[in-house]
N, C-alpha and C. Protein backbone atom coordinates (compact mmCIF):
# COMPACT_ATOMS: atom_id res chain seq x y z
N UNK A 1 -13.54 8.98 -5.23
CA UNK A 1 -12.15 8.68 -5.51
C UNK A 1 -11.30 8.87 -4.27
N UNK A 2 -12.18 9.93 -3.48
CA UNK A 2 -10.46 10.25 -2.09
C UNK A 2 -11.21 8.95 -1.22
N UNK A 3 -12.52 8.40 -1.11
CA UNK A 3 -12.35 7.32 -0.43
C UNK A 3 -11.55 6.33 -0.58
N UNK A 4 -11.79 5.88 -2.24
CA UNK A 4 -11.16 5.17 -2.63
C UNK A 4 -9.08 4.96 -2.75
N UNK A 5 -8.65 6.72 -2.19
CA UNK A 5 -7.45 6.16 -1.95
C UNK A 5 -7.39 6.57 -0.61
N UNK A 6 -8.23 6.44 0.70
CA UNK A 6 -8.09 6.49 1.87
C UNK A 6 -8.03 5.04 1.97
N UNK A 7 -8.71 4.30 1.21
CA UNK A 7 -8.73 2.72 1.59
C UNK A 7 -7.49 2.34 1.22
N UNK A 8 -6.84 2.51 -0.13
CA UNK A 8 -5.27 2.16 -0.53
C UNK A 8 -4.56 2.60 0.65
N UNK A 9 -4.06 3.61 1.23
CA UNK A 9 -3.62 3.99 2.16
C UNK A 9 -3.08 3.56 3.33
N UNK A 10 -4.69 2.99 3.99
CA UNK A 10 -5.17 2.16 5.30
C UNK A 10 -4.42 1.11 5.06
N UNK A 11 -4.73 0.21 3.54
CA UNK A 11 -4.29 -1.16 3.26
C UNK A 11 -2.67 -1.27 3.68
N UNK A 12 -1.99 0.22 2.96
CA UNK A 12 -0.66 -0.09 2.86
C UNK A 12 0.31 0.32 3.76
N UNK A 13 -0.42 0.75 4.54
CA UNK A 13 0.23 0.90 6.10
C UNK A 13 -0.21 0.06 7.38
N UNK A 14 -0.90 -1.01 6.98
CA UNK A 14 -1.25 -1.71 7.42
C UNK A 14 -0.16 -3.33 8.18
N UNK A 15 0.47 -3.18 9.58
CA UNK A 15 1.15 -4.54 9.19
C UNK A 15 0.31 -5.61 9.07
N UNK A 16 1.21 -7.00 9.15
CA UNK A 16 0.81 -8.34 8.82
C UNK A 16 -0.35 -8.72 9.90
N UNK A 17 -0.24 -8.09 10.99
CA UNK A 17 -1.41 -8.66 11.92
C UNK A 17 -2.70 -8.13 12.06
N UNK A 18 -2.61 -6.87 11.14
CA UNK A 18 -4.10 -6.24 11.02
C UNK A 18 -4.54 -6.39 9.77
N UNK A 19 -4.20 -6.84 8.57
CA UNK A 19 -4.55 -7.38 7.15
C UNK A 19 -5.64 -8.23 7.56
N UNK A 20 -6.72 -8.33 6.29
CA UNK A 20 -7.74 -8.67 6.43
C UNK A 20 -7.49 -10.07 6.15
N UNK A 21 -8.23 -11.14 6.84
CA UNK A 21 -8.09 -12.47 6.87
C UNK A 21 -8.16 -12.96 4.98
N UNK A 22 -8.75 -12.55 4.79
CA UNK A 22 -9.21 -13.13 3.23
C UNK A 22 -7.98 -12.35 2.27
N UNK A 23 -7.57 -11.34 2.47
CA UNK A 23 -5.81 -10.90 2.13
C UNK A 23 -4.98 -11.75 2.49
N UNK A 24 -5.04 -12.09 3.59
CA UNK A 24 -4.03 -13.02 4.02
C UNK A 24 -3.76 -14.60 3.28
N UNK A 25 -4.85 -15.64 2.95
CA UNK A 25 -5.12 -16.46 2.46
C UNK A 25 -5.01 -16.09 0.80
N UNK A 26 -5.11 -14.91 0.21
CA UNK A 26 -4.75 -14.66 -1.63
C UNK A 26 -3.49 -14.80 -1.74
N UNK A 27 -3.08 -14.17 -0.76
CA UNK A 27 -1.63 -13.63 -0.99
C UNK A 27 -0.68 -15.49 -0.66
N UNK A 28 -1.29 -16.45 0.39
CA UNK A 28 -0.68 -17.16 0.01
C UNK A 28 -1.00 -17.96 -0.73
N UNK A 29 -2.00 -17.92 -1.87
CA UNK A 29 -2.35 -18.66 -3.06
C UNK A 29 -1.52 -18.36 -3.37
N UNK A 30 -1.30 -16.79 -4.16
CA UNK A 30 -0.83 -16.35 -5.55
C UNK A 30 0.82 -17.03 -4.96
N UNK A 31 1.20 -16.80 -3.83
CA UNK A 31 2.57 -17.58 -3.58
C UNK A 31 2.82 -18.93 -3.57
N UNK A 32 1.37 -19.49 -3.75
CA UNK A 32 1.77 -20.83 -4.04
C UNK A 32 1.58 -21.47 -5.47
N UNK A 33 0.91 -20.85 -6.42
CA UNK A 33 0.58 -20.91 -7.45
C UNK A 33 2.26 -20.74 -8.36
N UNK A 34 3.01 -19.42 -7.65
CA UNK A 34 4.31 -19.14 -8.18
C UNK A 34 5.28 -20.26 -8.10
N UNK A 35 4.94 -20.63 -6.64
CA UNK A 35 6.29 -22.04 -6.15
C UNK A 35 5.71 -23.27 -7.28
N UNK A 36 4.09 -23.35 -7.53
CA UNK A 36 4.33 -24.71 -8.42
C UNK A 36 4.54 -24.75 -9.43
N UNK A 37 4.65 -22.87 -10.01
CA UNK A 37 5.13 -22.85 -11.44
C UNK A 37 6.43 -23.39 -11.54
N UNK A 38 7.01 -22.40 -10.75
CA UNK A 38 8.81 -22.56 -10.38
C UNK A 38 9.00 -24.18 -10.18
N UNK A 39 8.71 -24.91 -9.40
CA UNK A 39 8.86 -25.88 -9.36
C UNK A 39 8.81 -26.98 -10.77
N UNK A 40 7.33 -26.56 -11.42
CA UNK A 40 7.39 -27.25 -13.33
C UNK A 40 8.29 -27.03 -13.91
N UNK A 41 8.81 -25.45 -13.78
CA UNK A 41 9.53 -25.47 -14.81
C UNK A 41 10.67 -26.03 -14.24
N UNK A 42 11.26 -25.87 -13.58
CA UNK A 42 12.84 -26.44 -12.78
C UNK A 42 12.68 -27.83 -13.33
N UNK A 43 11.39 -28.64 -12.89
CA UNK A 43 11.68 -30.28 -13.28
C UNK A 43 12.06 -30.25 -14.89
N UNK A 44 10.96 -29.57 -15.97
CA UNK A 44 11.12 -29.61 -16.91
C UNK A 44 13.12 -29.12 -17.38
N UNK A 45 13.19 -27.89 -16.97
CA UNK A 45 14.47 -27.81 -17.37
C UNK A 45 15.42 -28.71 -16.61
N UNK A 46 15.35 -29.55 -15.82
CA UNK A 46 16.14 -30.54 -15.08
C UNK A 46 15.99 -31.86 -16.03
N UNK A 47 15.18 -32.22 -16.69
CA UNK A 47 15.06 -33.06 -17.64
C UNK A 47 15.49 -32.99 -18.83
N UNK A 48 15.43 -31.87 -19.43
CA UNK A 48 16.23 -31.33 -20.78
C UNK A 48 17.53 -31.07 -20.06
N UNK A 49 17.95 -30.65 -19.36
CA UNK A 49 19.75 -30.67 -19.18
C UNK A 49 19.95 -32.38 -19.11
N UNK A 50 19.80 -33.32 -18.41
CA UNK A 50 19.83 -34.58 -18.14
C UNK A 50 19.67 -35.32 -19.39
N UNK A 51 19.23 -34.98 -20.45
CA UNK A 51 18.78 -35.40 -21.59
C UNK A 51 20.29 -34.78 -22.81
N UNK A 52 20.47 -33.68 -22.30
CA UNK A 52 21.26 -33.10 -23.35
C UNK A 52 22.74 -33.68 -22.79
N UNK A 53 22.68 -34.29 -22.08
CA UNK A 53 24.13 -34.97 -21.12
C UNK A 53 24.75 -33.75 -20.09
N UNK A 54 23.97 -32.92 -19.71
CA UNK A 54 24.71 -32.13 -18.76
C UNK A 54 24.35 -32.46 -17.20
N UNK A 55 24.14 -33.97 -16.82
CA UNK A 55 23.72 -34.40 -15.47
C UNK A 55 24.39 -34.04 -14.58
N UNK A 56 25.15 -33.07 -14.11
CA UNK A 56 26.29 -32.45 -13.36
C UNK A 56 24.60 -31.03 -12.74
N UNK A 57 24.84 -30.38 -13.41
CA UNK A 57 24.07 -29.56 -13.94
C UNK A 57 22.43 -29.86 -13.61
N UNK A 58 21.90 -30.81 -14.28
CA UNK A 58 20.87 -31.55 -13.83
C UNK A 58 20.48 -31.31 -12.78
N UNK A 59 21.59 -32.30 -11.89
CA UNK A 59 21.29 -32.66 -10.30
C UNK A 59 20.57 -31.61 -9.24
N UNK A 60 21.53 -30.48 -9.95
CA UNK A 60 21.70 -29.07 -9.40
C UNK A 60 19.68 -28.64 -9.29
N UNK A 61 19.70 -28.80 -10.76
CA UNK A 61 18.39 -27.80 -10.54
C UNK A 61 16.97 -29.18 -10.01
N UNK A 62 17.66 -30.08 -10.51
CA UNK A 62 16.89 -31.25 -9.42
C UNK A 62 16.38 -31.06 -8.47
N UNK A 63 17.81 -30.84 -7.77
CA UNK A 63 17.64 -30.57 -6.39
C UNK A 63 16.69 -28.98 -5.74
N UNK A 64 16.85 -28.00 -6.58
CA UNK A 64 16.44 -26.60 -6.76
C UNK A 64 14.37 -27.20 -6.51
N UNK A 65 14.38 -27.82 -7.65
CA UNK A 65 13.34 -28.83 -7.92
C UNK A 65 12.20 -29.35 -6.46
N UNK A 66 13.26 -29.98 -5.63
CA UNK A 66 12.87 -30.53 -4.53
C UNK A 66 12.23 -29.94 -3.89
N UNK A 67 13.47 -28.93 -3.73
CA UNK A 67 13.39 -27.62 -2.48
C UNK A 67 12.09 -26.46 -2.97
N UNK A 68 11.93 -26.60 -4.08
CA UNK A 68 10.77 -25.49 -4.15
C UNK A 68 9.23 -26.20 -4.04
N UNK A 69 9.43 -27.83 -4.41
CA UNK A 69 8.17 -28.66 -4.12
C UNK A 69 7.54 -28.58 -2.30
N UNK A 70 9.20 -28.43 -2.09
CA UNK A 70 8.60 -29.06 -0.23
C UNK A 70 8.20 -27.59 0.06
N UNK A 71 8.68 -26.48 -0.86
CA UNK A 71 8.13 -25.18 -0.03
C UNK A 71 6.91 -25.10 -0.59
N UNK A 72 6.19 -25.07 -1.56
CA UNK A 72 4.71 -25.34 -1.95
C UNK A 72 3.90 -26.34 -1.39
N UNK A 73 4.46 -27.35 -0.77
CA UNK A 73 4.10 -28.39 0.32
C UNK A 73 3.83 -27.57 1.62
N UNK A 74 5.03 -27.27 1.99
CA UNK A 74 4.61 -26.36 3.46
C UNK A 74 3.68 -25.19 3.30
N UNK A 75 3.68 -24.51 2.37
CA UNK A 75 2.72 -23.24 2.17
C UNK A 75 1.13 -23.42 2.50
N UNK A 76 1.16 -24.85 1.71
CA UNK A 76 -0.32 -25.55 1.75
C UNK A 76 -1.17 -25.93 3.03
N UNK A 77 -0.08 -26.06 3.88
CA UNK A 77 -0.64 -26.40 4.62
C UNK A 77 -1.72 -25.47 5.84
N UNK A 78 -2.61 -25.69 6.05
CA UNK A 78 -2.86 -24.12 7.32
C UNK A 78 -2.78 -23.79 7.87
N UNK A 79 -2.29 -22.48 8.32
CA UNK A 79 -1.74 -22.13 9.14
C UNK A 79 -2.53 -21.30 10.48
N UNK A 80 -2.07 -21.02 11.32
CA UNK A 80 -3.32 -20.30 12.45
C UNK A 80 -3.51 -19.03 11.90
N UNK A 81 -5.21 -18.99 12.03
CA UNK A 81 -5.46 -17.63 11.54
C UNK A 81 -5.69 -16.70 12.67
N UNK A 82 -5.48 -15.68 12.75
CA UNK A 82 -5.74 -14.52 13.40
C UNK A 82 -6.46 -13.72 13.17
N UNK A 83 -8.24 -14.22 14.11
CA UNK A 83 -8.90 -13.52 13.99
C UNK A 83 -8.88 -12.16 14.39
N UNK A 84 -9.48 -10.67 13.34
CA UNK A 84 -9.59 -9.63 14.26
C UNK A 84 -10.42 -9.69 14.84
């Protein structure tokens, strides 16, 4: 068990440039997995406001819409890894 929280420890004092490569790549799944939720639901609720006549409103999270697609777009893409 005290290994086991010498390793928690190590992990969490650890900055961004000594994290283990395969940490690095989860962490931006699970962040991209979040942006394409965020992104469904925004379209979906951008369609039910637009539907219920609140297209003022709409546009808004439309646009919210866009902006979280192109950031799940950019996330995707790869980035340089840093080998240790």
């Amino acid at each position: 068990m005290a290994d086991w929280r010498e390793k928690i420890k190590t992990i969490a004092a650890a900055n961004g440039s000594s994290a283990p490569e395969g940490a690095k790549k989860a962490g931006i799944g699970c962040l991209v997995l979040f942006m394409a939720a965020v992104s469904i639901l925004t379209f979906i609720i951008s369609i039910g406001l637009y539907r219920s006549g609140n297209w003022v409103v709409a546009l808004f999270a439309l646009t919210f819409f866009v902006l979280s697609t192109i950031t799940a777009a950019i996330l995707l893409i790869p980035h340089k890894t840093d080998s240790l």
